[in-house]
C-alpha atoms as a PDB file:
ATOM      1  CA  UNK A   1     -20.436 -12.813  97.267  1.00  0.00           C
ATOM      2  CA  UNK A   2     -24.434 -13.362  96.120  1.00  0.00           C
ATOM      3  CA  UNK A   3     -24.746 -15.872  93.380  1.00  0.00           C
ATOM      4  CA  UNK A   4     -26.609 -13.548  90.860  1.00  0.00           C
ATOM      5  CA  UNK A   5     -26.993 -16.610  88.521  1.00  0.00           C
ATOM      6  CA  UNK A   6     -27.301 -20.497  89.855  1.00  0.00           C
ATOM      7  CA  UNK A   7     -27.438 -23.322  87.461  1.00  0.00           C
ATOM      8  CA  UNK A   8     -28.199 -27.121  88.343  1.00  0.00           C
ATOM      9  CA  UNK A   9     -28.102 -29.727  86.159  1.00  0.00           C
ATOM     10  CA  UNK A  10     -29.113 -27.475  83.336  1.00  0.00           C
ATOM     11  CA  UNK A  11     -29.830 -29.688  80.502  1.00  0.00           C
ATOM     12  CA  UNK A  12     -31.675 -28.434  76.778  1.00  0.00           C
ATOM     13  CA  UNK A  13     -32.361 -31.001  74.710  1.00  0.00           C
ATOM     14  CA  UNK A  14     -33.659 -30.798  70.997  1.00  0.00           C
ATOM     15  CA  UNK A  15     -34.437 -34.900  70.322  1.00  0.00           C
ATOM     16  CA  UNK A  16     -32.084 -36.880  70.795  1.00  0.00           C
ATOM     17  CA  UNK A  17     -29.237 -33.526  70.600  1.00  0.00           C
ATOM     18  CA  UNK A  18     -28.163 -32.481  73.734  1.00  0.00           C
ATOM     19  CA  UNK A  19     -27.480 -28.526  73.128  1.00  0.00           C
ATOM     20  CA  UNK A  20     -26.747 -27.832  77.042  1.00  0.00           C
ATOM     21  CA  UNK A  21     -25.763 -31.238  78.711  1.00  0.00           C
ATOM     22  CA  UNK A  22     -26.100 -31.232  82.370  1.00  0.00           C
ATOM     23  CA  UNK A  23     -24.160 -28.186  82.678  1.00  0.00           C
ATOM     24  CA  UNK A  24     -23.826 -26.460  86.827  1.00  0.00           C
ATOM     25  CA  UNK A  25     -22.243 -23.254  87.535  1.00  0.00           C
ATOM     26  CA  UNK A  26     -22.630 -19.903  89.577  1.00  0.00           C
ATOM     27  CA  UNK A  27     -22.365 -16.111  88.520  1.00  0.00           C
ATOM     28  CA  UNK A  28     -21.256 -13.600  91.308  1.00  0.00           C
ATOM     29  CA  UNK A  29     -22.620 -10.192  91.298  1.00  0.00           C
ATOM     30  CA  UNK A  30     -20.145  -7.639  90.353  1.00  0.00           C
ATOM     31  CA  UNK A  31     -18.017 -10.000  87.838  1.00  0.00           C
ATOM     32  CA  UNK A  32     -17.305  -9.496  84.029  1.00  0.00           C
ATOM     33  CA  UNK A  33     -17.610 -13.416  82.785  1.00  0.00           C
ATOM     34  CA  UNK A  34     -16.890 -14.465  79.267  1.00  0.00           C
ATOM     35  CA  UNK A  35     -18.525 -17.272  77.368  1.00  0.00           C
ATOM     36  CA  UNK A  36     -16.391 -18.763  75.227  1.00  0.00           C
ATOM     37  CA  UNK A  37     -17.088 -21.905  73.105  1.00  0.00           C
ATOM     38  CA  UNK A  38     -16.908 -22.719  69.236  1.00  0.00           C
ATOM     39  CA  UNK A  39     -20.056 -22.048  67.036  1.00  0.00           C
ATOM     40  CA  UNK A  40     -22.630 -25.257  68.039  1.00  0.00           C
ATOM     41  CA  UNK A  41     -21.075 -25.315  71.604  1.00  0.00           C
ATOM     42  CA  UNK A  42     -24.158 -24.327  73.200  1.00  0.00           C
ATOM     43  CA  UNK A  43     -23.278 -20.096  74.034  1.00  0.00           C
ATOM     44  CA  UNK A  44     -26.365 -19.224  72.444  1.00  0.00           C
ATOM     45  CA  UNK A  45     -28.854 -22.410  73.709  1.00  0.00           C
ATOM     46  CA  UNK A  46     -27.449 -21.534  77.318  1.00  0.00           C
ATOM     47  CA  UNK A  47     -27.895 -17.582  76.773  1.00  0.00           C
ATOM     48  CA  UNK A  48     -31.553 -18.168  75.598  1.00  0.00           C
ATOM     49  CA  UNK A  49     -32.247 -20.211  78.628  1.00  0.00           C
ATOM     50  CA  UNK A  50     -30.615 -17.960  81.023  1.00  0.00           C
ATOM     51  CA  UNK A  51     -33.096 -14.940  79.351  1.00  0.00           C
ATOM     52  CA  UNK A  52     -36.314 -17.098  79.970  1.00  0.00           C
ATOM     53  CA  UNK A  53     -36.609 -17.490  76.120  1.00  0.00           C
ATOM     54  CA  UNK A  54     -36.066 -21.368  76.050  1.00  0.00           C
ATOM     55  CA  UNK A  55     -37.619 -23.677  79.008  1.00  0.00           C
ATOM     56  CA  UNK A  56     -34.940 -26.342  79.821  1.00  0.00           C
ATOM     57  CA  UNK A  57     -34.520 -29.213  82.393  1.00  0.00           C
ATOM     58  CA  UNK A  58     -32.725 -28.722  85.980  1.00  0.00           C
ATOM     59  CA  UNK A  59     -32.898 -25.865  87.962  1.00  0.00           C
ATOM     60  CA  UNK A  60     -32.014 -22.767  87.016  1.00  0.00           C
ATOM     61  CA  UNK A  61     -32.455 -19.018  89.053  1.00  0.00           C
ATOM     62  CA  UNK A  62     -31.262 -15.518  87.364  1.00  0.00           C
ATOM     63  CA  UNK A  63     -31.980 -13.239  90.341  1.00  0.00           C
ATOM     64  CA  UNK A  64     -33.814 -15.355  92.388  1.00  0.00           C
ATOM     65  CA  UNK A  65     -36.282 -15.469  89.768  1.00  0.00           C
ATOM     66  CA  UNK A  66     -37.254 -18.858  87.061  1.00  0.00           C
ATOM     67  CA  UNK A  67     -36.219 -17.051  83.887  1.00  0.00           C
ATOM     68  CA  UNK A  68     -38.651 -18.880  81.929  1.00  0.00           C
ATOM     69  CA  UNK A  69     -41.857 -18.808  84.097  1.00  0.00           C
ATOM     70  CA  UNK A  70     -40.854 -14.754  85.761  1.00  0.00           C
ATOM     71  CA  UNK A  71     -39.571 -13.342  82.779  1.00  0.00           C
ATOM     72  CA  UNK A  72     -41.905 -10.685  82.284  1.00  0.00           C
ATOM     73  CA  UNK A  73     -40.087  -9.180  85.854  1.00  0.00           C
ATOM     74  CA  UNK A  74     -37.035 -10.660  85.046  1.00  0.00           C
ATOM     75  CA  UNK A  75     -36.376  -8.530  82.112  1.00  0.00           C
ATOM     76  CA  UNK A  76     -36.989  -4.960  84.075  1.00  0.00           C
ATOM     77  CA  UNK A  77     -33.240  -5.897  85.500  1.00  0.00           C
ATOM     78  CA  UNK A  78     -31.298  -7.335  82.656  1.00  0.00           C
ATOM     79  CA  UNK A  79     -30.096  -5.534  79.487  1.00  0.00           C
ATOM     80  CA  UNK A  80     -29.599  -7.833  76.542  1.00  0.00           C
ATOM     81  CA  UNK A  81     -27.408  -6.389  73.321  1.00  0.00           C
ATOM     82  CA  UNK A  82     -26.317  -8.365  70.593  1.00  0.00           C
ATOM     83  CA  UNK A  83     -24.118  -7.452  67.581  1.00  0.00           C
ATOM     84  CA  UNK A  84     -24.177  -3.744  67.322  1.00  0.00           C
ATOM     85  CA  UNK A  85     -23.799  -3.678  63.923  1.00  0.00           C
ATOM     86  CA  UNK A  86     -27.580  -5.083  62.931  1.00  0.00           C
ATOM     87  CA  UNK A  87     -29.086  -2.037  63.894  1.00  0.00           C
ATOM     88  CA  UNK A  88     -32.475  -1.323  61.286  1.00  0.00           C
ATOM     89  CA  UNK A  89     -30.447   1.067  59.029  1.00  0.00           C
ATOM     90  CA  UNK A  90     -33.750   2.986  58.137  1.00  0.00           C
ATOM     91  CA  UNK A  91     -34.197   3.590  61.896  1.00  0.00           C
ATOM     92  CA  UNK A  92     -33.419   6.944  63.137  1.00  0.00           C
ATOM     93  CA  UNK A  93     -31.773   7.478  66.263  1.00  0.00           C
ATOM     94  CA  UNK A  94     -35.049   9.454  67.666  1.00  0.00           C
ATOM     95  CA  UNK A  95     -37.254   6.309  66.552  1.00  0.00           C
ATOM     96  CA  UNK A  96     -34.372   3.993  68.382  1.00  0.00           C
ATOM     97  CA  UNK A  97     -34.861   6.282  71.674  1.00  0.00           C
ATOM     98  CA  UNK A  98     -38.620   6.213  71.080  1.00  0.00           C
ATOM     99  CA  UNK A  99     -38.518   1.874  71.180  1.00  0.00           C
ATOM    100  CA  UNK A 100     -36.034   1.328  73.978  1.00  0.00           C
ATOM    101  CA  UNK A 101     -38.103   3.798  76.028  1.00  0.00           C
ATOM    102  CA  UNK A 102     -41.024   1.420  75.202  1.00  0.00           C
ATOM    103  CA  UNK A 103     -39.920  -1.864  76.252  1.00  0.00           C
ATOM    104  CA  UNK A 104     -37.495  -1.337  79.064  1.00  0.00           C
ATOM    105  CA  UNK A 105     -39.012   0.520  82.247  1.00  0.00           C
ATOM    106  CA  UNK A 106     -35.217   1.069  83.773  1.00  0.00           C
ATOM    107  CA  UNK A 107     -34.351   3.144  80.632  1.00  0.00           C
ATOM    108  CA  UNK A 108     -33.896   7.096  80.997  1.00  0.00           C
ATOM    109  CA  UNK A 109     -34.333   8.451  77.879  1.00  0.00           C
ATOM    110  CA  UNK A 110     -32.690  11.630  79.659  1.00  0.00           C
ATOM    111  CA  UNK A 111     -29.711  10.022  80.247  1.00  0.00           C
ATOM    112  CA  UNK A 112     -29.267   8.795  76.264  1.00  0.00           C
ATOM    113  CA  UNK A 113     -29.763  12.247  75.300  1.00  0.00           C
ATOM    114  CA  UNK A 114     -27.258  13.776  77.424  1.00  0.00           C
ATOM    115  CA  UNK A 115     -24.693  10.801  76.393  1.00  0.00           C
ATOM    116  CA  UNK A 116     -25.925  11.651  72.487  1.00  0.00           C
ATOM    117  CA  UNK A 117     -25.202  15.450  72.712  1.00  0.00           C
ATOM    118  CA  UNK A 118     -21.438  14.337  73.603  1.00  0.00           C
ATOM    119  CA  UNK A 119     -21.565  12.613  70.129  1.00  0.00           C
ATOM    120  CA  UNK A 120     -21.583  14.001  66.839  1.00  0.00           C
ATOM    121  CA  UNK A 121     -24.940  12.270  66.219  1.00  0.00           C
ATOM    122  CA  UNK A 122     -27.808  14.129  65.401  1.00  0.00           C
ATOM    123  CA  UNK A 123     -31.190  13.088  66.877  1.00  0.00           C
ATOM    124  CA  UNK A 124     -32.566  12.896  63.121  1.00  0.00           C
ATOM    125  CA  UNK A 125     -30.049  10.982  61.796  1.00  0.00           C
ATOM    126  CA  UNK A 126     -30.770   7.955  60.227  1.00  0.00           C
ATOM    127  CA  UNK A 127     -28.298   3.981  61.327  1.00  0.00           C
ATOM    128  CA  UNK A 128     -27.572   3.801  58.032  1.00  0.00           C
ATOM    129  CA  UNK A 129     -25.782   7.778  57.870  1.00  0.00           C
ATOM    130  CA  UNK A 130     -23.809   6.932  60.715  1.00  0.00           C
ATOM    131  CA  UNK A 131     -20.170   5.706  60.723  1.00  0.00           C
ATOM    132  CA  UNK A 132     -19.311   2.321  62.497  1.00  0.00           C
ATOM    133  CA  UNK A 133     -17.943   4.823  65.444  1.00  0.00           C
ATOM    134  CA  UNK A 134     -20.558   6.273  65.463  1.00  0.00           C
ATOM    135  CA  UNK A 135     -23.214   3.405  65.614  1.00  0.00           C
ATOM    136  CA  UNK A 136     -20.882   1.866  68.586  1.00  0.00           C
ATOM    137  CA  UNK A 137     -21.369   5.284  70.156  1.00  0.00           C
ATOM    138  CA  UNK A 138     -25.315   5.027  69.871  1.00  0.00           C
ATOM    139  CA  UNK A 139     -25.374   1.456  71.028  1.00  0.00           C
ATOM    140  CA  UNK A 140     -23.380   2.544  74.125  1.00  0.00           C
ATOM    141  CA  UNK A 141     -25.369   5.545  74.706  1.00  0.00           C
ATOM    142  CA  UNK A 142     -28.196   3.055  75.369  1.00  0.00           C
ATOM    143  CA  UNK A 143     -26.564   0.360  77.463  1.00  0.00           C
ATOM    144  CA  UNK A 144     -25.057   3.221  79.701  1.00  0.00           C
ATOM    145  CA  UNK A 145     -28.780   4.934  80.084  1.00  0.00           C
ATOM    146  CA  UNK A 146     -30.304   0.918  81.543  1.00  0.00           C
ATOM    147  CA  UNK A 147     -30.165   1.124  85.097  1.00  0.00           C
ATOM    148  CA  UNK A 148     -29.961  -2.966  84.552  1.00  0.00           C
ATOM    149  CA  UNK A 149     -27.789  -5.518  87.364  1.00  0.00           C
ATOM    150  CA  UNK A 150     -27.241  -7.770  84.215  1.00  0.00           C
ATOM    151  CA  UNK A 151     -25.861  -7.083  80.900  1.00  0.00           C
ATOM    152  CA  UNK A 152     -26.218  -9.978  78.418  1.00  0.00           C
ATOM    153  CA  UNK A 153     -24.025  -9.264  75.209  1.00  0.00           C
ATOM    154  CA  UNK A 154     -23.961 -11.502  72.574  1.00  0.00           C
ATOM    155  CA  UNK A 155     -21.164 -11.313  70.570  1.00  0.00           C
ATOM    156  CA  UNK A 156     -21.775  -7.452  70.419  1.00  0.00           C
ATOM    157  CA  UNK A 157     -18.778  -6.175  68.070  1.00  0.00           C
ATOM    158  CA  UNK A 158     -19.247  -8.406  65.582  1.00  0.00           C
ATOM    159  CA  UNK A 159     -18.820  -6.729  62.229  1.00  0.00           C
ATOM    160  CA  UNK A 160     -16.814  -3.726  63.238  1.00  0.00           C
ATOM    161  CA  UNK A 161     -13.192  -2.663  62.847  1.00  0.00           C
ATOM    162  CA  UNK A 162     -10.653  -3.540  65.688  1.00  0.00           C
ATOM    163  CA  UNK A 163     -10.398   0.314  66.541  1.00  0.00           C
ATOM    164  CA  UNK A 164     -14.358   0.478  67.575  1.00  0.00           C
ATOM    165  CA  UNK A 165     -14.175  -2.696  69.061  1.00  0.00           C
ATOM    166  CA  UNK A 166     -11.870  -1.655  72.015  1.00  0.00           C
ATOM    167  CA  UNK A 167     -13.432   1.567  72.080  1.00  0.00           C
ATOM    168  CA  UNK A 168     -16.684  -0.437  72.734  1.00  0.00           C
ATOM    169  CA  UNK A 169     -14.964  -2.569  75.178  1.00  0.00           C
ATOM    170  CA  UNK A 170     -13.072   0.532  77.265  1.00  0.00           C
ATOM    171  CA  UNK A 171     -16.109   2.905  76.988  1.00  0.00           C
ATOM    172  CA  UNK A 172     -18.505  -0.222  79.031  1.00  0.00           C
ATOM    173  CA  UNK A 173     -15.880  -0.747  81.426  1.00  0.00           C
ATOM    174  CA  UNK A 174     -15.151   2.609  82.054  1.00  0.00           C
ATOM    175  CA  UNK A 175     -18.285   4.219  81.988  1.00  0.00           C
ATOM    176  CA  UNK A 176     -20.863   1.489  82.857  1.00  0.00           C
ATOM    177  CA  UNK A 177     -19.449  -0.966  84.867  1.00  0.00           C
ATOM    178  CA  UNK A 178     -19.678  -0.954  88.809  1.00  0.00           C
ATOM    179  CA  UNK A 179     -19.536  -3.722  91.343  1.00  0.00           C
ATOM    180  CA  UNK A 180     -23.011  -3.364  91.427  1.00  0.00           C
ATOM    181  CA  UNK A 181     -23.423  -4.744  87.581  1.00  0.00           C
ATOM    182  CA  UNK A 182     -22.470  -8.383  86.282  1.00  0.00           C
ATOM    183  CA  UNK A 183     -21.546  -8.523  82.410  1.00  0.00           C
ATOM    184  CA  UNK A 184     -22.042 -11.329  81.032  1.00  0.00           C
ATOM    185  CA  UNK A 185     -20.701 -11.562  76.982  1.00  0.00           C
ATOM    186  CA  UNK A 186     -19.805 -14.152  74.348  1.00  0.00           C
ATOM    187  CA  UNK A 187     -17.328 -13.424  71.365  1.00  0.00           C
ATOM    188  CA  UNK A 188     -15.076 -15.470  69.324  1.00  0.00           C
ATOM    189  CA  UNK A 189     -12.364 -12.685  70.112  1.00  0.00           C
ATOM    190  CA  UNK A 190     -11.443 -13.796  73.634  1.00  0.00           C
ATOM    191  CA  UNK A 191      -7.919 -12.100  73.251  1.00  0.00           C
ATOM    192  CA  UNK A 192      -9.742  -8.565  72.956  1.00  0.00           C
ATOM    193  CA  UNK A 193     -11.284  -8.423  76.228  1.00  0.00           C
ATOM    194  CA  UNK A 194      -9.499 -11.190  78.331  1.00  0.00           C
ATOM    195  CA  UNK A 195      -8.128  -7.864  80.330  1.00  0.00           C
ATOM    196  CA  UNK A 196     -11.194  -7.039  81.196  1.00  0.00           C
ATOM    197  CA  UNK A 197     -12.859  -9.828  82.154  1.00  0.00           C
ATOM    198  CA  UNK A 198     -12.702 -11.288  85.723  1.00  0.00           C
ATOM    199  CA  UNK A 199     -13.800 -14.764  84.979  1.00  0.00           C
ATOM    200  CA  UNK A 200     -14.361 -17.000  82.069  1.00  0.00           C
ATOM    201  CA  UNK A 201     -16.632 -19.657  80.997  1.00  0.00           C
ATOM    202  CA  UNK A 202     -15.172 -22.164  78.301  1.00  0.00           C
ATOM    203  CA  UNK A 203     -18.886 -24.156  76.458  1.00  0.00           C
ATOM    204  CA  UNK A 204     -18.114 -27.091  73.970  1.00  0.00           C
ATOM    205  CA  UNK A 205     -20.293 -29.803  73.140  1.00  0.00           C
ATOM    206  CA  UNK A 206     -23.065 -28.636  75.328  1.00  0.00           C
ATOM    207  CA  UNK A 207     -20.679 -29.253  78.217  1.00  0.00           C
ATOM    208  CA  UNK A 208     -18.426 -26.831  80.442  1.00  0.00           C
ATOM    209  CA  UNK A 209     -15.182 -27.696  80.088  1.00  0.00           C
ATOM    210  CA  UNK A 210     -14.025 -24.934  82.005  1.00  0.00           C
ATOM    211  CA  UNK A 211     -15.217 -22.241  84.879  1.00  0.00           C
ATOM    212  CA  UNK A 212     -12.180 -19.979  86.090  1.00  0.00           C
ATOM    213  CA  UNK A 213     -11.229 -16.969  87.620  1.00  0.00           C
ATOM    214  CA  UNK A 214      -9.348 -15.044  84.734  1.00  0.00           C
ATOM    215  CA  UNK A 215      -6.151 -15.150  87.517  1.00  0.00           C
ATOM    216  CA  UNK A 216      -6.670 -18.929  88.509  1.00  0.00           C
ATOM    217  CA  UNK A 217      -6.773 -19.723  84.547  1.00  0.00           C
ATOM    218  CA  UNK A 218      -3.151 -17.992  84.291  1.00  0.00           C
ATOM    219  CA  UNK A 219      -1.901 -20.133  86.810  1.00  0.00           C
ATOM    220  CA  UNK A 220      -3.184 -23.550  85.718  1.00  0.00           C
ATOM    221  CA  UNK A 221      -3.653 -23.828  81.491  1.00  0.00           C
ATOM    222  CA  UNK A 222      -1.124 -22.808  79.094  1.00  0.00           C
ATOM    223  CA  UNK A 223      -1.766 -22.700  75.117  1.00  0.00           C
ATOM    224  CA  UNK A 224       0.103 -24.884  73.117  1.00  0.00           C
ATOM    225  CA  UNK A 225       1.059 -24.536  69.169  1.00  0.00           C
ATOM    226  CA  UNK A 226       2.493 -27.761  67.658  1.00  0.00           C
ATOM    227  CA  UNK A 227       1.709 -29.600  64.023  1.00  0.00           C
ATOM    228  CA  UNK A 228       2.279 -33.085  62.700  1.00  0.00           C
ATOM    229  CA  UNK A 229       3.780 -35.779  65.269  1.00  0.00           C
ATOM    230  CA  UNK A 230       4.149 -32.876  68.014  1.00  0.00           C
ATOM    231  CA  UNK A 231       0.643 -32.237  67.288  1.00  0.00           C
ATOM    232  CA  UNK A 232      -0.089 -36.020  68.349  1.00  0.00           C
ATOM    233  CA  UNK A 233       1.583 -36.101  70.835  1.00  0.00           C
ATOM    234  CA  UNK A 234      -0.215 -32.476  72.464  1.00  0.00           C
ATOM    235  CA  UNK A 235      -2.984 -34.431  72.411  1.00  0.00           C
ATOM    236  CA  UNK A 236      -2.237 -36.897  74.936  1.00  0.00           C
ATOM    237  CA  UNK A 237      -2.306 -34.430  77.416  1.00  0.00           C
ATOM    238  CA  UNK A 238      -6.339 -33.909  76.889  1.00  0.00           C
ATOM    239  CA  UNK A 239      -6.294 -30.496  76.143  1.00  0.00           C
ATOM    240  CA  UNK A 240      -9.683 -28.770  77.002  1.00  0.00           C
ATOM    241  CA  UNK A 241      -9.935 -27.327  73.233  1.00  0.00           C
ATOM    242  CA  UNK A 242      -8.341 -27.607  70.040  1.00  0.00           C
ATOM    243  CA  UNK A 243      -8.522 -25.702  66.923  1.00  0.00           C
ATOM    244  CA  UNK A 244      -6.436 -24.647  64.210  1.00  0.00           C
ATOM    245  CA  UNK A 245      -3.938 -21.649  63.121  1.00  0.00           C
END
């Protein structure tokens, strides 16, 4: 498989804080990969880097290209989404259309349109008149109309009901998803989409800790739930992660 993403000794540093330290891994086209960490582990830091918006030391390539130094043609091939519930509310879905049309050249406006007229959403209708369904259904009308070979998404359900969240989660794998793509997406709600990922990415401290195949990871880590002296003594098998219930 073609490494669509290579990373070499990756290191951001902000002073004397090390927000990616020395971190090396690979992305393969055609793979759903989930970056997982804690908040301050370095998800966002890394993301930033790997969308040419941060410089950072080592050598890094996103499509044979320097992210930070070719990002102008970088972006034509990667789609980036964060939360989809931050939309402008006083931004009508028309205006949306009108903006995403305007900064990505690999966006067919024809294609959001047709997905829109399976919708109940109106073409007039202002973000903040829509329901949450409804606003996951724009969002996804948009991914699904950028002809992109990377999709970033930042924690994209954050802020909507478990219901939309694996409807948001089904409709992208269902509808958008090819071995042609690579997904790349951070949440805190690993359990949600650990189905549908094929590999995953564990970030703390600036460091990997872990870089598995989704089938691999079954075979080789268990989680553990123990309290007081168990708790102890879990801990002297160096778990990778630790947090609490």
């Amino acid at each position: 498989m073609t490494s669509l993403v290579s990373a070499r000794g990756v290191t951001k540093q902000f002073g004397s804080f090390k927000a990616v330290d020395n971190v090396s891994f690979e992305i393969e086209a055609g793979k759903i990969l989930g970056l997982i960490g804690p908040n301050g582990a370095g998800k966002t830091t890394l993301l930033k880097a790997l969308l040419g918006l941060t410089d950072c030391e080592g050598q890094l390539s996103v499509m044979g290209l320097d992210p930070f130094r070719q990002r102008k043609k970088l972006m034509q091939d990667i789609c980036f989404i964060a939360d989809v519930a931050v939309l402008p509310r006083w931004i009508r879905v028309t205006q949306l259309l009108d903006y995403v049309q305007a900064v990505h050249p690999n966006f067919s406006r024809k294609r959001a349109e047709e997905l829109l007229q399976q919708t109940k959403i109106k073409a007039t209708s202002k973000v903040k008149e829509l329901s949450k369904g409804m606003v996951t259904q724009l969002h996804l009308s948009i991914i699904m109309s950028i002809d992109a070979k990377l999709l970033v998404l930042d924690e994209p359900t954050l802020g909507l009901d478990i219901l939309f969240r694996k409807e948001f989660y089904a409709n992208l794998l269902n509808d958008y998803f090819d071995e042609e793509r690579t997904i790349l997406v951070t949440t805190h709600q690993v359990e949600e989409i650990e189905n549908l990922l094929t590999d995953i990415m564990f970030i703390n401290d600036g460091k990997i800790l872990l870089n598995s195949t989704m089938e691999a990871l079954a075979d080789s880590y268990v989680e553990v739930a123990a309290s007081g002296e168990k708790a102890d003594r879990a801990r002297g098998f160096g778990p990778i992660a630790e947090g609490q219930m």
